[in-house]
C-alpha atoms as a PDB file:
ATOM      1  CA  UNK A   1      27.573 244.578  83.906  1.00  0.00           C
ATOM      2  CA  UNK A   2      25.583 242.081  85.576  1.00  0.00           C
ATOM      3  CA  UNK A   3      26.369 240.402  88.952  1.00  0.00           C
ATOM      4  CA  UNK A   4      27.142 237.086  88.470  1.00  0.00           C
ATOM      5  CA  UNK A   5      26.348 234.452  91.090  1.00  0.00           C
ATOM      6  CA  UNK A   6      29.524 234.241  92.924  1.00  0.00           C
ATOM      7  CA  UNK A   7      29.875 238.217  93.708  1.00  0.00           C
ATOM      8  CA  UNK A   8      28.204 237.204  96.523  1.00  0.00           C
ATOM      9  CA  UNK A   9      27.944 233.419  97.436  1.00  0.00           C
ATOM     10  CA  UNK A  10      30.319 231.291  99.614  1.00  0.00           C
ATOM     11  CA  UNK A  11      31.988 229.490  96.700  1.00  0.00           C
ATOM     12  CA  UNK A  12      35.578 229.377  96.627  1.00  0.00           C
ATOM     13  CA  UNK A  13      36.411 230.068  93.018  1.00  0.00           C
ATOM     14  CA  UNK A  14      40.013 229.072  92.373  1.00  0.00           C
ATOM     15  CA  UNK A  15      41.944 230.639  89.159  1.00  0.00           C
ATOM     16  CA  UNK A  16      44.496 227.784  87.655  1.00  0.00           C
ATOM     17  CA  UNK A  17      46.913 230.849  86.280  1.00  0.00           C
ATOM     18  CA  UNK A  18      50.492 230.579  84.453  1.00  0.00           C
ATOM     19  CA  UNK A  19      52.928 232.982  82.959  1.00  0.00           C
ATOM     20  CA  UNK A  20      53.268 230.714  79.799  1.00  0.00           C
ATOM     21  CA  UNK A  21      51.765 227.647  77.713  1.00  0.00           C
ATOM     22  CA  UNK A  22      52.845 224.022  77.595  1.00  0.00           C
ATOM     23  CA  UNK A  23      52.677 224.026  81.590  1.00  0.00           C
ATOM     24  CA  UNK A  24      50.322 221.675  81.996  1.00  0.00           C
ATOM     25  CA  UNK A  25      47.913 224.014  83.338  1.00  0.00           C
ATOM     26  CA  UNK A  26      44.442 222.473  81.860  1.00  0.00           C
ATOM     27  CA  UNK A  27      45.471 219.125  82.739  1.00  0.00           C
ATOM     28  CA  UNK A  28      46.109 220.226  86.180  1.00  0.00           C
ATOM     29  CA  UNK A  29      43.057 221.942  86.487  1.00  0.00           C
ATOM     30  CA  UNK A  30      40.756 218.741  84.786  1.00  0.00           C
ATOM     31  CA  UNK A  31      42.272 216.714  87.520  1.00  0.00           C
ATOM     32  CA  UNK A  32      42.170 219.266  90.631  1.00  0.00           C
ATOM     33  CA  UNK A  33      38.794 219.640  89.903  1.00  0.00           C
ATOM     34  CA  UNK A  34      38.088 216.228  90.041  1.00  0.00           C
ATOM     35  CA  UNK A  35      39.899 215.489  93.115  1.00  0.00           C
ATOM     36  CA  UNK A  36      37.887 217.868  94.881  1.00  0.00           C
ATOM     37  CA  UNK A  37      35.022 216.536  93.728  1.00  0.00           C
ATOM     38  CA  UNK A  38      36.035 213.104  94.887  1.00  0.00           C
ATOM     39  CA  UNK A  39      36.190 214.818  98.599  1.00  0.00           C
ATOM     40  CA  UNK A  40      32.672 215.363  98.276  1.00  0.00           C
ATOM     41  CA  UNK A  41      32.474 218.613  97.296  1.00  0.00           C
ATOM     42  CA  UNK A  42      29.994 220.773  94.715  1.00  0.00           C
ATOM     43  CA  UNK A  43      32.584 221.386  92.063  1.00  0.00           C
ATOM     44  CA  UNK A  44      32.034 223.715  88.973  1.00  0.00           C
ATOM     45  CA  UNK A  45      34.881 224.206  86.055  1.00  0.00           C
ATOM     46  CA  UNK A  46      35.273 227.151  83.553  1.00  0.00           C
ATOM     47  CA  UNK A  47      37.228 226.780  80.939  1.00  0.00           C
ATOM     48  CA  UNK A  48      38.310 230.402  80.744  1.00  0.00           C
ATOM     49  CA  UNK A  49      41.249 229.939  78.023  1.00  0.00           C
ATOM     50  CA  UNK A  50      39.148 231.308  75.004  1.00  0.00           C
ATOM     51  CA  UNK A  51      41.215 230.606  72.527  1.00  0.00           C
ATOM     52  CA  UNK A  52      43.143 226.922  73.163  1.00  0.00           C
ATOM     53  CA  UNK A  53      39.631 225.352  75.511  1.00  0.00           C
ATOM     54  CA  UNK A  54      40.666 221.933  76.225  1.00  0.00           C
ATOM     55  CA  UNK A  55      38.591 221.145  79.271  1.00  0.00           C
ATOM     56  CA  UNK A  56      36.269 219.554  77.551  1.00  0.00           C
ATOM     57  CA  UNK A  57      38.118 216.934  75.795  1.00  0.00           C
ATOM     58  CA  UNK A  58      40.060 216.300  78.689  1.00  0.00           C
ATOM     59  CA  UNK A  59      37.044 215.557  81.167  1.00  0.00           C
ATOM     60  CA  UNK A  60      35.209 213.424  78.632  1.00  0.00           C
ATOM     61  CA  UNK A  61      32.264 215.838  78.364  1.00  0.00           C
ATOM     62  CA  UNK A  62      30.354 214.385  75.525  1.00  0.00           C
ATOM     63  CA  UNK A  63      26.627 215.744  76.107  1.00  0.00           C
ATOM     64  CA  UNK A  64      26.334 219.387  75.537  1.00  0.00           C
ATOM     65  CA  UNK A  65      24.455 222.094  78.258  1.00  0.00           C
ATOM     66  CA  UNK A  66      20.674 222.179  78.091  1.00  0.00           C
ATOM     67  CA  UNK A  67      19.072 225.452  78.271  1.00  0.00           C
ATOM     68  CA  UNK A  68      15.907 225.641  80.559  1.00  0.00           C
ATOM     69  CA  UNK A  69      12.603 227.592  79.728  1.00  0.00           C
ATOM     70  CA  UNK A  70      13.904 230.321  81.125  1.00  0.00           C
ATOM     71  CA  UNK A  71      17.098 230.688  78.582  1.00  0.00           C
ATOM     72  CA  UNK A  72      19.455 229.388  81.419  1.00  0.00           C
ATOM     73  CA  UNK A  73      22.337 227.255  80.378  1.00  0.00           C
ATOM     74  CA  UNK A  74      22.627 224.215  82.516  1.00  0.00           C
ATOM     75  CA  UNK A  75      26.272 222.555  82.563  1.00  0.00           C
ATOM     76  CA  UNK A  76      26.520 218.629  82.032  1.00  0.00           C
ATOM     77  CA  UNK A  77      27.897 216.932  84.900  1.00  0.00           C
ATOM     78  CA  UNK A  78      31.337 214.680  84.169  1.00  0.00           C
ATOM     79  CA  UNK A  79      33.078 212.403  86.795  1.00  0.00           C
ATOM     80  CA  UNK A  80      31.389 214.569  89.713  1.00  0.00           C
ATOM     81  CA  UNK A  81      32.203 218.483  87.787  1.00  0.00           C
ATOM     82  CA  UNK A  82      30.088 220.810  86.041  1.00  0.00           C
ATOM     83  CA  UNK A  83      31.923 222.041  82.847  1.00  0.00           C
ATOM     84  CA  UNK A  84      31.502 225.028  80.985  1.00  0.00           C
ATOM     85  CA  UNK A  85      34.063 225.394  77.709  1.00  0.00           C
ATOM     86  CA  UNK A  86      34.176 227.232  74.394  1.00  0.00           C
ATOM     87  CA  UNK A  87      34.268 223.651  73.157  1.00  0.00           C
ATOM     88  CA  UNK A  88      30.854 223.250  73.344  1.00  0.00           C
ATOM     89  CA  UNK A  89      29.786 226.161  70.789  1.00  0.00           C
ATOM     90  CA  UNK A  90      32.986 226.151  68.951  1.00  0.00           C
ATOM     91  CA  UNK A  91      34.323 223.164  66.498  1.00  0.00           C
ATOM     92  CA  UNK A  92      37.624 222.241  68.186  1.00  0.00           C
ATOM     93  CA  UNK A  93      39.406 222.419  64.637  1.00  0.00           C
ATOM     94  CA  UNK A  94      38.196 226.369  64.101  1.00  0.00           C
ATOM     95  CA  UNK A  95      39.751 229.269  65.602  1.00  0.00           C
ATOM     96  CA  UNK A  96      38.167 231.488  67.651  1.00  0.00           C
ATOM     97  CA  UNK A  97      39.151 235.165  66.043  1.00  0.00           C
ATOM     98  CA  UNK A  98      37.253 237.806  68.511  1.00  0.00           C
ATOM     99  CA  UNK A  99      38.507 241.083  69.870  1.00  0.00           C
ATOM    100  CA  UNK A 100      38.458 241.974  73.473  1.00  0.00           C
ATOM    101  CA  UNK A 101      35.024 242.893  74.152  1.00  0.00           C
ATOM    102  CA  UNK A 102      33.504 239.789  72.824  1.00  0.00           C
ATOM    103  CA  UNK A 103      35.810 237.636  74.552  1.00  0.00           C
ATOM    104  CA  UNK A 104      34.866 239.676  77.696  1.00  0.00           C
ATOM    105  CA  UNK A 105      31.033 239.258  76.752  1.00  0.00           C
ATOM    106  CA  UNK A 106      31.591 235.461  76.079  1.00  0.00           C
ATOM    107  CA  UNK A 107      33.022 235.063  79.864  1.00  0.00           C
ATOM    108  CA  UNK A 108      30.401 237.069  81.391  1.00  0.00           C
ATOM    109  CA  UNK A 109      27.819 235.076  79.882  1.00  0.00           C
ATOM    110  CA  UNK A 110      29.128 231.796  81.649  1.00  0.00           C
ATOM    111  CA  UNK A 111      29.133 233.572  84.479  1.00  0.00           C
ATOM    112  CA  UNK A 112      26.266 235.240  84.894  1.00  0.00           C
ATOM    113  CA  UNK A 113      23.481 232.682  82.435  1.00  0.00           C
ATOM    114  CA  UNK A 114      24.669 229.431  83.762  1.00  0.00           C
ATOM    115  CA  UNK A 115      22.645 227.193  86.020  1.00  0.00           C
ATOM    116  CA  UNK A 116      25.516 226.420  88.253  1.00  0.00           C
ATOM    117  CA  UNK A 117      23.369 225.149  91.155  1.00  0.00           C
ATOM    118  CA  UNK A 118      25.508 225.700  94.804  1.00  0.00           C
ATOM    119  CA  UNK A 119      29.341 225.165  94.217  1.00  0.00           C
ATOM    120  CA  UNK A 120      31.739 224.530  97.075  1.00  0.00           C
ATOM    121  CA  UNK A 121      34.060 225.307  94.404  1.00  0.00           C
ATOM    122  CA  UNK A 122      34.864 227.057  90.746  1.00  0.00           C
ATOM    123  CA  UNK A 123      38.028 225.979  89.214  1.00  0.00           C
ATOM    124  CA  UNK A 124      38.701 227.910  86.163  1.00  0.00           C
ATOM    125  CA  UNK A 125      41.316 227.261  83.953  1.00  0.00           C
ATOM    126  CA  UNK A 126      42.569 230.701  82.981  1.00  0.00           C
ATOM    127  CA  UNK A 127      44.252 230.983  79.586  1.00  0.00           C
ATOM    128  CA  UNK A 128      48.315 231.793  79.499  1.00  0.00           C
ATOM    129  CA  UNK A 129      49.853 235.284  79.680  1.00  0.00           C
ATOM    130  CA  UNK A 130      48.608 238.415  81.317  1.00  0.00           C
ATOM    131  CA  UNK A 131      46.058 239.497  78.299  1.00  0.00           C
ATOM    132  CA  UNK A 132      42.569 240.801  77.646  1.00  0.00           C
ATOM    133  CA  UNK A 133      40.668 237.455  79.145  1.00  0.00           C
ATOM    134  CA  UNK A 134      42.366 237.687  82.821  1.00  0.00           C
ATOM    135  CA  UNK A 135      41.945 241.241  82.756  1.00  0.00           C
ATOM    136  CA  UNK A 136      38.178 240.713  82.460  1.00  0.00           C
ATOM    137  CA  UNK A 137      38.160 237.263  84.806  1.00  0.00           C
ATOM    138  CA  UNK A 138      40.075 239.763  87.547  1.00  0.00           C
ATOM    139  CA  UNK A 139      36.921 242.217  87.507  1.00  0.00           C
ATOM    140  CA  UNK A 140      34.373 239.193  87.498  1.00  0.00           C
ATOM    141  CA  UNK A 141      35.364 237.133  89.857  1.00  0.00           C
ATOM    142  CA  UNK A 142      37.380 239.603  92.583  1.00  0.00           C
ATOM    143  CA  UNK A 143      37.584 237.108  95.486  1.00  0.00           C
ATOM    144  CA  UNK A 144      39.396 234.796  93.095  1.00  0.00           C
ATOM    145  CA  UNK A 145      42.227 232.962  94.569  1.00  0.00           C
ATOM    146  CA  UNK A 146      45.068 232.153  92.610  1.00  0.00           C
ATOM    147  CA  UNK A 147      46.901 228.706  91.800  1.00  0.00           C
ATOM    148  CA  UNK A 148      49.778 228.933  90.069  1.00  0.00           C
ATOM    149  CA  UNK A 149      51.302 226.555  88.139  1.00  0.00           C
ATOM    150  CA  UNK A 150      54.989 226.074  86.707  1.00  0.00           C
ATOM    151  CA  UNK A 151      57.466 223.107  85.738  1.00  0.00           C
ATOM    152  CA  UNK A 152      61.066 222.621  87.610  1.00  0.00           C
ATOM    153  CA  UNK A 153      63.015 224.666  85.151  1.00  0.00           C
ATOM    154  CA  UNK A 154      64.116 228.131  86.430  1.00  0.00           C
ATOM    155  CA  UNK A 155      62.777 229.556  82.965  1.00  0.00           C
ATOM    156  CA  UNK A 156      59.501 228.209  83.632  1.00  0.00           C
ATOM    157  CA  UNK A 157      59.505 229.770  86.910  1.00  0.00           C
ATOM    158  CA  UNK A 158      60.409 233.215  86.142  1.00  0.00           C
ATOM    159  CA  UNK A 159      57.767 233.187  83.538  1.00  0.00           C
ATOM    160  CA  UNK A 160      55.282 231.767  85.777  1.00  0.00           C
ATOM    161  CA  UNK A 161      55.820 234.562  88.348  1.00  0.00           C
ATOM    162  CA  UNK A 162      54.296 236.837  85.672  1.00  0.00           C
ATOM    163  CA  UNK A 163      51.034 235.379  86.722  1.00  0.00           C
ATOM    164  CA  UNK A 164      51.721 236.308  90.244  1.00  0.00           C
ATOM    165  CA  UNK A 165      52.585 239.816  89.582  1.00  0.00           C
ATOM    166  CA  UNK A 166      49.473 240.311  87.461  1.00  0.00           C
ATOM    167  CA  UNK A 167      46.800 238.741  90.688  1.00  0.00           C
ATOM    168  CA  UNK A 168      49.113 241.245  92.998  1.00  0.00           C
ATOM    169  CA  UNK A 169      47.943 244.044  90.572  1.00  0.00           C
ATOM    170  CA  UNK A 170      44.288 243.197  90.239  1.00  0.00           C
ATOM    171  CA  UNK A 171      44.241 242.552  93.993  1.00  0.00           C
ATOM    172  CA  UNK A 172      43.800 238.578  93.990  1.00  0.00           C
ATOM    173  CA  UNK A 173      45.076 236.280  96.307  1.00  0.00           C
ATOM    174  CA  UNK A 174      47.977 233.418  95.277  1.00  0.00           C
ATOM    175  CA  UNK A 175      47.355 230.654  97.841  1.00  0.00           C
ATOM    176  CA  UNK A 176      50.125 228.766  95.987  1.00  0.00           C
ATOM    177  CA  UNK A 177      51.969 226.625  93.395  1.00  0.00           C
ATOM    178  CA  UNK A 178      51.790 223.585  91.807  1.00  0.00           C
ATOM    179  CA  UNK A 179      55.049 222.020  90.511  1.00  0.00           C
ATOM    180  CA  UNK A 180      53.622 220.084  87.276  1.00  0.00           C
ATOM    181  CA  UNK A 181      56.158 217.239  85.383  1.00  0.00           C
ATOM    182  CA  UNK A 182      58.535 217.446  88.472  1.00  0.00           C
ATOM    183  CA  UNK A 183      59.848 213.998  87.766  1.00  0.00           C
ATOM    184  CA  UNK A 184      60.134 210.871  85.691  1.00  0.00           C
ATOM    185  CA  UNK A 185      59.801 207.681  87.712  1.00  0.00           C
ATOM    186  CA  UNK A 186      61.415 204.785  85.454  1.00  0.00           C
ATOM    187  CA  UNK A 187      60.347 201.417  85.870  1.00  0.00           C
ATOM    188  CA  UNK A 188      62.740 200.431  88.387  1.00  0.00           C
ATOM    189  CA  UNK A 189      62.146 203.320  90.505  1.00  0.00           C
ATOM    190  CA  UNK A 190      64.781 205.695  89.495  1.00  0.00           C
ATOM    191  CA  UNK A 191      63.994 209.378  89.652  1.00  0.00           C
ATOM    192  CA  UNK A 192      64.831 211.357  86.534  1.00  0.00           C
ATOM    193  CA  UNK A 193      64.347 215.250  86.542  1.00  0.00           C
ATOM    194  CA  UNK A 194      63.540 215.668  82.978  1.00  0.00           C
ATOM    195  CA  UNK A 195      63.034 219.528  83.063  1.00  0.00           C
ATOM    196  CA  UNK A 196      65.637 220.424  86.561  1.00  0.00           C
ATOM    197  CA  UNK A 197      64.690 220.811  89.905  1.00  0.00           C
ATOM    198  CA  UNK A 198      63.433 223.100  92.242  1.00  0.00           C
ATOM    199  CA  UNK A 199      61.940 225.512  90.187  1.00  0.00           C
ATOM    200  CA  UNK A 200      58.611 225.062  92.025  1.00  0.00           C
ATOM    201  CA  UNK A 201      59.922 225.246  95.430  1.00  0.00           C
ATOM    202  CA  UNK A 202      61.785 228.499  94.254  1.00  0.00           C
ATOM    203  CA  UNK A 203      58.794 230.014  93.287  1.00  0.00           C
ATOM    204  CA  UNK A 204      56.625 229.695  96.087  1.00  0.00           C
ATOM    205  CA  UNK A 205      59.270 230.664  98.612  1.00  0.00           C
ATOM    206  CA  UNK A 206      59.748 234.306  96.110  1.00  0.00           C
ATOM    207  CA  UNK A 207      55.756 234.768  96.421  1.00  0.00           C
ATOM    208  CA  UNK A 208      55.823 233.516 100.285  1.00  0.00           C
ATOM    209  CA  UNK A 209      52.906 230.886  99.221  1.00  0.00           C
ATOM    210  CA  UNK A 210      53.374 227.220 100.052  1.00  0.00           C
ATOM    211  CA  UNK A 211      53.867 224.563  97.546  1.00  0.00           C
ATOM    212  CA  UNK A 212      51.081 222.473  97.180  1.00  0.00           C
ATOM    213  CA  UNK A 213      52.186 219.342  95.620  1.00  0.00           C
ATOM    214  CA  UNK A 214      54.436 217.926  92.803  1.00  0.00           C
ATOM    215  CA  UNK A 215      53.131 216.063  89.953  1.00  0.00           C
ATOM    216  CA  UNK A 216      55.539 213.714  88.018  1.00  0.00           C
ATOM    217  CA  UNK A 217      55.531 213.463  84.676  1.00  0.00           C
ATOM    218  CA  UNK A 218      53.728 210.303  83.771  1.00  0.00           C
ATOM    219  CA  UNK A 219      52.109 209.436  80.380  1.00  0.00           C
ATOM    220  CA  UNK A 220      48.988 208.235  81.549  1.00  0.00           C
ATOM    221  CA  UNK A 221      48.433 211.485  82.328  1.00  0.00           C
ATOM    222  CA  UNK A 222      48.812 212.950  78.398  1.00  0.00           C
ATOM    223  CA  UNK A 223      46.642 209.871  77.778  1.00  0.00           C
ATOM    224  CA  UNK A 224      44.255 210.127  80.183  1.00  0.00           C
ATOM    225  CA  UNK A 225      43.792 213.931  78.615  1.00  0.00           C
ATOM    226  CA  UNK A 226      43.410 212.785  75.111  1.00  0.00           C
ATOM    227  CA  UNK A 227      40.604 210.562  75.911  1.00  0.00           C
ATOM    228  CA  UNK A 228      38.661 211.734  78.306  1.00  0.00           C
ATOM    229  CA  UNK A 229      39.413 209.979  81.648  1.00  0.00           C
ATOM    230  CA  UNK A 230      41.105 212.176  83.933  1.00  0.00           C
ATOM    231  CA  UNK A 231      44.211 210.494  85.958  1.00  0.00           C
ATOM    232  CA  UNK A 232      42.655 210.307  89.255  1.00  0.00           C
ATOM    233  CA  UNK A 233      39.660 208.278  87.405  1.00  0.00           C
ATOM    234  CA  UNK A 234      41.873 206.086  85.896  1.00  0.00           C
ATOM    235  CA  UNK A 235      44.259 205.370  87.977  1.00  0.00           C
ATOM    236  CA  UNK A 236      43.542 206.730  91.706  1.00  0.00           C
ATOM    237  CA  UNK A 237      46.253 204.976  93.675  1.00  0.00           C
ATOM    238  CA  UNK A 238      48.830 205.642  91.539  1.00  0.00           C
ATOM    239  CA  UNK A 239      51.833 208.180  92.168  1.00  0.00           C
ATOM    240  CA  UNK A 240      50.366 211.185  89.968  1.00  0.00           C
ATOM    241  CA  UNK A 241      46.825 210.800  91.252  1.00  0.00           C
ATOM    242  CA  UNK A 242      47.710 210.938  94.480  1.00  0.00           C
ATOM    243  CA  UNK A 243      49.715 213.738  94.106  1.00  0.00           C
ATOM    244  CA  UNK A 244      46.287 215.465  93.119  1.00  0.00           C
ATOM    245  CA  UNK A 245      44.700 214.238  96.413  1.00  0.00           C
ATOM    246  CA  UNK A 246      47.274 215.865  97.966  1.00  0.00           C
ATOM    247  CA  UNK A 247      46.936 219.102  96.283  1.00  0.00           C
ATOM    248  CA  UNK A 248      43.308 219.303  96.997  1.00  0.00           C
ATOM    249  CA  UNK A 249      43.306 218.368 100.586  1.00  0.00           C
ATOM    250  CA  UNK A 250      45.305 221.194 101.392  1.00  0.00           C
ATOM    251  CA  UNK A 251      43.362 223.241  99.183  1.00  0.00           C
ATOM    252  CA  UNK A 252      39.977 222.587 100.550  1.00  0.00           C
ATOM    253  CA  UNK A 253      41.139 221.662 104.116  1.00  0.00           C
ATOM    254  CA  UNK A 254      44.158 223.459 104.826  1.00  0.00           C
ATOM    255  CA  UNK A 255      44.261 226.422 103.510  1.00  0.00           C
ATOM    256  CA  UNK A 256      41.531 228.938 104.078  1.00  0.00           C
ATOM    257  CA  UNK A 257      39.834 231.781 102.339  1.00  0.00           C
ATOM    258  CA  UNK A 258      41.616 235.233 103.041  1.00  0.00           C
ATOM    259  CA  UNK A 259      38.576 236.630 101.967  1.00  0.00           C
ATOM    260  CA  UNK A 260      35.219 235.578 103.532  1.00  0.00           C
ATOM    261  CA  UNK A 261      32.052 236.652 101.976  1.00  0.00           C
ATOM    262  CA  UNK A 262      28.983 236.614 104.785  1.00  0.00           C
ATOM    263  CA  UNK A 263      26.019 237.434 103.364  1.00  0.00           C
ATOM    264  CA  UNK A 264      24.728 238.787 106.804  1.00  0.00           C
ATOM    265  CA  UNK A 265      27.582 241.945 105.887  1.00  0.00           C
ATOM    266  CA  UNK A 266      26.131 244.027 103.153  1.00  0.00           C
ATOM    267  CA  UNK A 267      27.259 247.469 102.351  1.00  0.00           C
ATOM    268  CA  UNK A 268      24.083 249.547 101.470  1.00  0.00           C
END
């Protein structure tokens, strides 16, 4: 297997994980990545989930990767991210039927024949489950650390700590959770929790990780997604978007790598 770039590079490469589908997760990681980028960081994003790849639609990526003389795919660059997805070799209304090892040959090629330039940071959006794709992301990227992302409902939770138990297996670290559609704000300011409360919080105090932020439910947000123009683009002050600020602050200022890589320290 080849070494990719990040085996040994300084990027932080952050694995957006869940225990289950219809989290959130993509649009959570489309925005996150985004939000760092708006700190002024080099941001990279994988989309990682093989089979439902949304990143691209949801970042507005309409110009495909170039390929240099040298048969290196070069990522396009959307609202400050470089984004490599399925969705660019793959019509978005076809299914993607491979086995294992292709899927695992498919990631490895992003990883190790993309032109990422220097990243302060790789968000990938992992796909849902515990399955042959995170398996294979767990042995490429082994100084991964992992987000983890659930909604309120103690359901959600339990599933989401799935995710948890599978980066405790394969040795990764979970730096913490994201609470996604904590909360409907109505127009007069009235707090509705749509899906319960505290799921989140419940979570992250069971994996002894903090919780990072918690992002109301908001349909700019879906809509945002379906076109193209991530929240924070659209709509920067508002509650949701700065609930992603938040998130990413603490992520890129607050809370640091458990695992440093100095290139100085080589084993030989």
């Amino acid at each position: 297997m080849s070494e990719h770039p990040f085996a040994r590079s300084s990027t932080r490469v952050l694995a957006v994980a869940s225990g289950k589908g219809g989290v959130g997760k993509s649009s959570i990681t489309a925005n996150l990545a985004v939000a760092l980028a708006r700190r002024g960081r080099r941001v990279g994003a994988l989309d990682a989930d093989v089979w439902g790849f949304s990143l691209r639609r949801m970042l507005g990526a309409t110009e495909p990767p170039t390929v240099t003389a040298e048969d290196r795919i070069v990522p396009p660059e959307v609202h400050g991210v470089r984004l490599i997805s399925m969705g660019f070799f793959a019509p978005e209304d076809q299914a993607v039927i491979w086995r294992g090892p292709m899927l695992h040959k498919a990631l490895e090629q992003f990883l190790t024949q993309v032109d990422w330039g220097e990243l302060d940071w790789l968000v990938v959006d992992m796909p849902p489950g515990t399955g042959d794709v995170s398996l294979s992301m767990s042995q490429f990227l082994p100084r991964a650390e992992v987000l983890v992302v659930t909604t309120p409902q103690p359901a959600a939770q339990s599933v989401a700590q799935r995710a948890a138990a599978m980066a405790a297996k394969v040795e990764l670290d979970v730096v913490g959770v994201v609470e996604n559609m904590s909360f409907f704000r109505g127009d007069d300011g009235t707090v509705y929790e749509l899906f319960g409360h505290g799921g989140g919080r419940e979570l992250a105090e069971r994996l002894g990780v903090p919780l990072l932020g918690r992002v109301p439910l908001v349909p700019a947000l879906r809509e945002g997604a379906d076109v193209g123009v991530p929240i924070v683009v659209s709509d920067p002050e508002g509650e949701a978007a700065q609930a992603f600020a938040v998130i990413a602050r603490r992520l890129d200022a607050e809370i640091a790598p458990r695992r440093i890589y100095k290139p100085e320290l080589r084993i030989t």
